[in-house]
Protein backbone atom coordinates (compact mmCIF):
# COMPACT_ATOMS: atom_id res chain seq x y z
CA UNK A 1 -11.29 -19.22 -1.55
CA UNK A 2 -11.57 -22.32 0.57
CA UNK A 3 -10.48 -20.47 3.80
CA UNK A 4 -12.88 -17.84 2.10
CA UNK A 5 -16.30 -20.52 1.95
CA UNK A 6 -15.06 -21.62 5.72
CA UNK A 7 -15.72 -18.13 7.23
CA UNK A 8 -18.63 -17.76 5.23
CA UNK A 9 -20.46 -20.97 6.19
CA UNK A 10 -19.32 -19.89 9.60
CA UNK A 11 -21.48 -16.25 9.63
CA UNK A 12 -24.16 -17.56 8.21
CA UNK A 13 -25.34 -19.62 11.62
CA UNK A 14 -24.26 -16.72 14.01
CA UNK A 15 -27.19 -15.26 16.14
CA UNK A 16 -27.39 -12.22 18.33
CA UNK A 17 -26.06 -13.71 21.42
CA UNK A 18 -22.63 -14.64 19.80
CA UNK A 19 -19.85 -12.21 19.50
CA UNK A 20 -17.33 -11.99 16.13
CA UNK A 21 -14.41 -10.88 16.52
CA UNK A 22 -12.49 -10.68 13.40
CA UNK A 23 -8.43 -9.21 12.60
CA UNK A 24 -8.56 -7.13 9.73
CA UNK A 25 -4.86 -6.16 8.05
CA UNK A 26 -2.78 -5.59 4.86
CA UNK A 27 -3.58 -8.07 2.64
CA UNK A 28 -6.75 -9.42 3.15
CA UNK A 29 -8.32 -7.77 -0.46
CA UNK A 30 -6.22 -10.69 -1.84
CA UNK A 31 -6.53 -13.75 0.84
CA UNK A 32 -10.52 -13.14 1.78
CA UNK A 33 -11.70 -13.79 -1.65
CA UNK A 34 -14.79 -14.53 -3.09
CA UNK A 35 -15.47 -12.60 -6.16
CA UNK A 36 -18.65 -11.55 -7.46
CA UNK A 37 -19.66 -13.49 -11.23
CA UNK A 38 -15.93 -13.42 -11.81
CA UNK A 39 -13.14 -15.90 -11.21
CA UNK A 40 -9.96 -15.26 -9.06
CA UNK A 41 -7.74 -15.85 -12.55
CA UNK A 42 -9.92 -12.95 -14.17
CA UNK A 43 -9.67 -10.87 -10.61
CA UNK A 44 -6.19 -11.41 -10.10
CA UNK A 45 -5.51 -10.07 -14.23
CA UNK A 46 -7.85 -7.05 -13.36
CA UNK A 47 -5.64 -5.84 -9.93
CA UNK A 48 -2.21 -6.69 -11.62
CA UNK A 49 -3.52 -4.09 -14.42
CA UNK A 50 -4.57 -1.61 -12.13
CA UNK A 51 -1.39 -1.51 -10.22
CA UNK A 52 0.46 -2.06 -13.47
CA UNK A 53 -0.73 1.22 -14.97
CA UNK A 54 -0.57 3.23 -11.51
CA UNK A 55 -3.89 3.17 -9.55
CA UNK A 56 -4.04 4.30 -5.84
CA UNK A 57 -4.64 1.42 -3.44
CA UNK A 58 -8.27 3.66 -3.34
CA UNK A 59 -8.81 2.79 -6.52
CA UNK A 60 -8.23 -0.77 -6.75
CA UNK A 61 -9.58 -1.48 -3.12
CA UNK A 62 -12.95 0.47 -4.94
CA UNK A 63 -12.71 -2.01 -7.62
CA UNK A 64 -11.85 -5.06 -5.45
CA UNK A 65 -15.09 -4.01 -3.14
CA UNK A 66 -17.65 -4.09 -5.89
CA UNK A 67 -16.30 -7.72 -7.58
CA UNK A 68 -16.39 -9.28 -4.03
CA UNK A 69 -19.38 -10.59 -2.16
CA UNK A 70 -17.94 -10.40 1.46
CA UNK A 71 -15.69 -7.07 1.05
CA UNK A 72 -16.92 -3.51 1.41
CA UNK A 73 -19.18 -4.06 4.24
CA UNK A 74 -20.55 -7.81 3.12
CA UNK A 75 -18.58 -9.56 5.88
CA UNK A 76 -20.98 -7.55 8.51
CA UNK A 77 -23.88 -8.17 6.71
CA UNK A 78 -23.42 -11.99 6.24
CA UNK A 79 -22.46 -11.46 10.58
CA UNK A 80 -25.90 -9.64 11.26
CA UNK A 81 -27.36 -9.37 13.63
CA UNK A 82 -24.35 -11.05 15.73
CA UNK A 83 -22.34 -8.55 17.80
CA UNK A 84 -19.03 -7.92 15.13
CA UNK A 85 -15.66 -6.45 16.55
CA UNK A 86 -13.10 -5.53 14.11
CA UNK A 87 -9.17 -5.18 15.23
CA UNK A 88 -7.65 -3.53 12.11
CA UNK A 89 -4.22 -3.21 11.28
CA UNK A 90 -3.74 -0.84 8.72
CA UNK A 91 -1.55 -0.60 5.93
CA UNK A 92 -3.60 2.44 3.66
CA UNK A 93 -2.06 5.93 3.54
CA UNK A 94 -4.08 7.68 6.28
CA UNK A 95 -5.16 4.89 8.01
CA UNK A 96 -8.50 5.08 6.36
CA UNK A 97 -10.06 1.34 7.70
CA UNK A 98 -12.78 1.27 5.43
CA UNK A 99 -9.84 0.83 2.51
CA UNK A 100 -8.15 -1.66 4.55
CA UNK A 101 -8.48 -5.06 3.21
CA UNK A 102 -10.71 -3.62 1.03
CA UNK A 103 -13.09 -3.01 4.82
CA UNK A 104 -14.66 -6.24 5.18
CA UNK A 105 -16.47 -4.92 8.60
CA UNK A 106 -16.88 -1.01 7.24
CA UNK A 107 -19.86 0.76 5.63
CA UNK A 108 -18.43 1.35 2.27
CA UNK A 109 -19.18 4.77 0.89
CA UNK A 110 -17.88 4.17 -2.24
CA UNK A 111 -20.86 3.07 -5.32
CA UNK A 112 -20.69 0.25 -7.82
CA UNK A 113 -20.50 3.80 -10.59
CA UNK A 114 -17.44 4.53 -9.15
CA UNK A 115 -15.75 1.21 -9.48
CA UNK A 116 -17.33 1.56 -13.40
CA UNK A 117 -15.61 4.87 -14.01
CA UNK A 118 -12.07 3.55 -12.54
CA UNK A 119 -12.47 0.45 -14.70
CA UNK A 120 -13.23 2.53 -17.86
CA UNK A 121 -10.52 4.67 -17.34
CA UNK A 122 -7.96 1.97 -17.08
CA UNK A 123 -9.52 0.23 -20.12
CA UNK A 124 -9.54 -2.68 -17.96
CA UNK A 125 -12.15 -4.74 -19.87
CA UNK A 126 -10.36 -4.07 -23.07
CA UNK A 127 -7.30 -4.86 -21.93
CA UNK A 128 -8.42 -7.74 -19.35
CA UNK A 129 -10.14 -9.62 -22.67
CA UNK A 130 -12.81 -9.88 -20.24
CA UNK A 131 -16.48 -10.10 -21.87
CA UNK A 132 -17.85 -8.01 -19.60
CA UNK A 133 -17.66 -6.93 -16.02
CA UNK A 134 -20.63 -7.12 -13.72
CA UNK A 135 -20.64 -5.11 -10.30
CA UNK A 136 -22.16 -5.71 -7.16
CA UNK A 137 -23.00 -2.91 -5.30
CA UNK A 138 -22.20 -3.06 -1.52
CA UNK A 139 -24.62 -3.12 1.76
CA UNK A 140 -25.81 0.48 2.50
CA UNK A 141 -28.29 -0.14 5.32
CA UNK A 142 -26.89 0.99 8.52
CA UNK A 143 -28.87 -1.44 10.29
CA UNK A 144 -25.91 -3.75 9.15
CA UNK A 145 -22.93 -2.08 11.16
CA UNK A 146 -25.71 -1.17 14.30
CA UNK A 147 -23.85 -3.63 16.18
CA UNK A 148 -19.95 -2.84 14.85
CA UNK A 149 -17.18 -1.80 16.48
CA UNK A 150 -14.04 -1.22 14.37
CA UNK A 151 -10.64 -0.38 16.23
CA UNK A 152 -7.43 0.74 14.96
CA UNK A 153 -5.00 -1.77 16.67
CA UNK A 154 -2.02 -0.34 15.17
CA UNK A 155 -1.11 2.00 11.89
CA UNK A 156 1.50 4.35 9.95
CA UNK A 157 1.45 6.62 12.53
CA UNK A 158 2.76 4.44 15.24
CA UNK A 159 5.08 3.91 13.21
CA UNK A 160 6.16 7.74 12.02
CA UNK A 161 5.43 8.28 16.35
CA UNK A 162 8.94 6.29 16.32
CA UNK A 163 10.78 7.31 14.19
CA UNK A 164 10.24 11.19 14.89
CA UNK A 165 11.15 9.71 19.06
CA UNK A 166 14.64 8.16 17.12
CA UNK A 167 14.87 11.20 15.09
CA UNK A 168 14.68 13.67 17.32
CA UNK A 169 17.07 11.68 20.09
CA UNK A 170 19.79 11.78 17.28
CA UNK A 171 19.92 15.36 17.31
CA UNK A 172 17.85 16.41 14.23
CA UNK A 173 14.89 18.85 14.15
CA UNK A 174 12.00 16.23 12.84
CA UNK A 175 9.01 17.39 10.82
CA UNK A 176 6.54 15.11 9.57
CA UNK A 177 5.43 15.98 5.83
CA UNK A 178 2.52 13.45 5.62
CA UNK A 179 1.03 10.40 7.03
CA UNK A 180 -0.72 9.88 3.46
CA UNK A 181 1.60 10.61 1.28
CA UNK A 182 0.63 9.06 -2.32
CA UNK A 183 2.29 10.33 -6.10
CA UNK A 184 4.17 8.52 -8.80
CA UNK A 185 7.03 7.05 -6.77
CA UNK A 186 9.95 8.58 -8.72
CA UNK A 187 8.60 12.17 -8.34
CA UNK A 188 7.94 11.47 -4.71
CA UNK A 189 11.98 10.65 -4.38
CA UNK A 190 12.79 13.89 -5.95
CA UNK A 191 10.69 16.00 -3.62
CA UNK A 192 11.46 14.58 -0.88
CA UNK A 193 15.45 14.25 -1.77
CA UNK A 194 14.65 18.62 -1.95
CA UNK A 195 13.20 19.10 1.33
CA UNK A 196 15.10 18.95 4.52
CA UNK A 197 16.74 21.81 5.34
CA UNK A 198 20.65 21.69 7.14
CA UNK A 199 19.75 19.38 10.51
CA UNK A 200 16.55 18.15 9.81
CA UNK A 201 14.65 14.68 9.08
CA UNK A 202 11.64 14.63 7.49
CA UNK A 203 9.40 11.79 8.26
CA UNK A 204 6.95 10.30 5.80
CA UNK A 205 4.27 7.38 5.39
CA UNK A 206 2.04 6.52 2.55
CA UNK A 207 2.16 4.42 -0.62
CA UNK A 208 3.21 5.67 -4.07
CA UNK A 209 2.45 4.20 -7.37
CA UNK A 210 4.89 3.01 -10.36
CA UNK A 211 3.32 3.56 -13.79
CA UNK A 212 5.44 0.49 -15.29
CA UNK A 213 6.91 0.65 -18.88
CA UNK A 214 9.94 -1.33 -18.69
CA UNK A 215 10.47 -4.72 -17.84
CA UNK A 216 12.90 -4.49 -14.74
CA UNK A 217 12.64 -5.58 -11.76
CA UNK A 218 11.71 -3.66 -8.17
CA UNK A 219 9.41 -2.04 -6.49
CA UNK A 220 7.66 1.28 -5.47
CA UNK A 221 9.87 2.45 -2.53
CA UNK A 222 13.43 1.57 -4.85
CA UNK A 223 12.03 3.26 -7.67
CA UNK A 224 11.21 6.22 -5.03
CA UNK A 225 15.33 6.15 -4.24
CA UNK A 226 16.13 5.61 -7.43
CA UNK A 227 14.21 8.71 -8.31
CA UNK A 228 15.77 10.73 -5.91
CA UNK A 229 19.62 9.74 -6.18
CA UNK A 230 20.05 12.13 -8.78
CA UNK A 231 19.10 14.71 -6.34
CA UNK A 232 20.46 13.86 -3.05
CA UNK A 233 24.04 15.74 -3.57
CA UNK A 234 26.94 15.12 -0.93
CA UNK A 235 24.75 16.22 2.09
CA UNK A 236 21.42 14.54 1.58
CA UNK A 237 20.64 11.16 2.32
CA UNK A 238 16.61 9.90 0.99
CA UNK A 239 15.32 6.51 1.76
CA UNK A 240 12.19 4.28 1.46
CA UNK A 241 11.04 1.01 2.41
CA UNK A 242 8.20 -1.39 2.96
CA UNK A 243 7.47 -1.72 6.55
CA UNK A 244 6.57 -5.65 6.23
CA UNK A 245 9.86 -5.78 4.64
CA UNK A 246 8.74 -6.91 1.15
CA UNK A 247 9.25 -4.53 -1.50
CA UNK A 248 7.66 -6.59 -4.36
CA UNK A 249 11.35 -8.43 -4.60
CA UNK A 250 13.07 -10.18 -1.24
CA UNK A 251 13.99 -6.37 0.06
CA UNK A 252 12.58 -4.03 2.30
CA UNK A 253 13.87 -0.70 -0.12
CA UNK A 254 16.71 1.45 -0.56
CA UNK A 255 18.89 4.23 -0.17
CA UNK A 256 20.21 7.33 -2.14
CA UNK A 257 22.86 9.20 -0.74
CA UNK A 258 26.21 9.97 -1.83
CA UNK A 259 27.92 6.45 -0.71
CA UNK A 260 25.42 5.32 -3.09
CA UNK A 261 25.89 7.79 -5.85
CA UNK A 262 29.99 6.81 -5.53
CA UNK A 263 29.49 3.30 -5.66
CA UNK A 264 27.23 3.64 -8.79
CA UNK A 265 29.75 5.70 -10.35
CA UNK A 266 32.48 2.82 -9.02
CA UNK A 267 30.28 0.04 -10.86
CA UNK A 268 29.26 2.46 -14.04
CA UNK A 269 25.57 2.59 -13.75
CA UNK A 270 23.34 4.85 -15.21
CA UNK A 271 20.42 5.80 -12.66
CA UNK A 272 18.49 7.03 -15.49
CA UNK A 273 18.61 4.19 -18.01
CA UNK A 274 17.88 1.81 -14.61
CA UNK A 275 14.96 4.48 -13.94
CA UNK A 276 13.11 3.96 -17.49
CA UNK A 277 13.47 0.09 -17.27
CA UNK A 278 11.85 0.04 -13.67
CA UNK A 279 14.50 -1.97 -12.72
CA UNK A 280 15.73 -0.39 -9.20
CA UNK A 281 16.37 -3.68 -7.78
CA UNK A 282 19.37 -4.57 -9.98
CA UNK A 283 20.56 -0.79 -9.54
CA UNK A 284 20.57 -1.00 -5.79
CA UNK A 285 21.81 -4.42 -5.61
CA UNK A 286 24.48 -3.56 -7.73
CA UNK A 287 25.33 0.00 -5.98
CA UNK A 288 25.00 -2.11 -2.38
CA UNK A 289 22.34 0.04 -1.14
CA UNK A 290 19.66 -1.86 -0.66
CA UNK A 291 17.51 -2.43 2.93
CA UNK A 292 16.99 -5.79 3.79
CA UNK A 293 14.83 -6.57 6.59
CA UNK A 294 13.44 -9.82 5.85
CA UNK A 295 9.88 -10.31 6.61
CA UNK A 296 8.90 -8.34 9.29
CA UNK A 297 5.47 -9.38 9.64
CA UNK A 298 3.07 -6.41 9.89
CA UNK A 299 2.41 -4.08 7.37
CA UNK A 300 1.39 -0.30 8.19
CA UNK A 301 2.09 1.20 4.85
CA UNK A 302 5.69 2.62 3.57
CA UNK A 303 7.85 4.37 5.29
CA UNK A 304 9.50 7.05 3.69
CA UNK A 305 12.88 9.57 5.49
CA UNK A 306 14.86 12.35 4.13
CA UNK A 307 17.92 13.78 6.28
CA UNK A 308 20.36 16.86 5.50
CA UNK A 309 23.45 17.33 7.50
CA UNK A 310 23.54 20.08 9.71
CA UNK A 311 27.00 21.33 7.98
């Protein structure tokens, strides 16, 4: 919030002969924060909820947008009538920028109702023990973004761009399901552990969610693995990771193939009790199948591969 109040004191003496130029990238809905008549304990409760009980990164970005006073567009407003270039890296499925960072610099399209409805229908207040929730709703006045420029530096699709180049220099016929792909992680690992036919790679990027009712540990692209491991027979090899290398634990992801499946067999662990405890981490860790990257840092979404032999 202090960095926040810097940027903010900064704006508001810019004048149309200065230029802004501001880096936009995974992230910033948590580290450019100053909430609207709420306070970041009660914000930070609200988006642990939301990703707690599954919402897309569209729905809590909508949320985040309407409780913040320099997201969704606010940032170019405070800027006006200064000349405002935005350098976004994205990490949303799609590369939609106005989601990115919860779009600081972007005309938000998205209403203060909307951000009601997803709030209702994650009982959020309710469960939050908040008294009530009061939403801002965000600049609509194109006059605002007259003198923006947002540019997509880099995104998933650089990223899928390589590996289909790798792919396809290995020897496998590459097909690229989705640059967007979204779902309830462990579902996602099962269709995608179902998919490649003998020689090919599919190629994915996105972000699933994990609706959590255990109390393991892990995150969205081992729970995708885990989900697809029962799947992946003795020819199929699915895995997933984080592409800043951070998987909500110190790894990047995992894999499911059958060196995993034999080496969970090997160590007696049950992929399905693992599964309903959300606790990937300790399956994969245990199997020796996890990725570990370390910190790569960028962040352009997850990255998501499924390969069948070719005999």
């Amino acid at each position: 919030m202090q960095a926040t109040g810097e940027i903010i004191a900064i704006l508001k003496h810019v004048t149309p002969q200065d230029l802004v130029i501001t880096v936009v990238s995974g992230g910033g809905s948590a580290l450019l924060c100053w909430p609207y008549e709420v306070n970041c304990d009660e914000l930070t409760r609200l988006t642990a909820m939301l990703m707690k009980n599954g919402a897309t990164i569209q729905e809590i970005n909508t949320v985040r947008k309407h409780l913040s006073e320099i997201q969704g567009g606010q940032f170019a407003r405070m800027a006006y009538p200064a000349t405002v270039i935005g350098l976004i890296f994205s990490d949303v499925p799609g590369d939609d920028m106005a989601m990115v960072a919860s779009g600081p610099t972007m005309l938000d399209l998205t209403t203060a109702k909307d951000a009601k409805r997803i709030i209702d229908r994650y009982e959020l207040i309710k469960t939050c023990q908040l008294p009530n929730c009061n939403l801002i709703e965000t600049p609509k006045d194109p006059i605002y973004f007259r003198n923006v420029t947002n540019v997509l530096v880099v995104g998933n699709s650089v990223a899928l761009d390589a590996m289909k180049k790798e792919g396809e220099q290995r020897g496998y016929r590459v097909k690229l399901y989705s640059n967007a792909l979204t779902g309830e992680a462990r579902d996602v690992g099962k269709m995608l552990a179902g998919l490649p036919k003998a020689g090919e790679m599919v190629i994915a990027g996105g972000e699933t969610t994990v609706t959590v009712h255990g109390k393991g540990k892990g995150g969205r692209n081992q729970e995708l693995a885990l989900g697809a491991l029962p799947f992946v027979g003795d020819d199929v090899l699915v895995a997933s990771l984080a592409s800043d290398g951070i998987d909500n634990t110190p790894v990047a992801g995992a894999i499911a193939d059958a060196v995993t499946t034999a080496a969970a067999k090997r160590a007696r662990l049950d992929a399905s009790a693992y599964l309903a405890k959300n606790d990937a981490y300790t399956f994969f860790k245990k199997a020796g199948a996890q990725i570990e990257t370390g910190i790569t840092g960028a962040n352009v979404s997850d990255l998501m591969i499924a390969v069948r032999s070719s005999s």
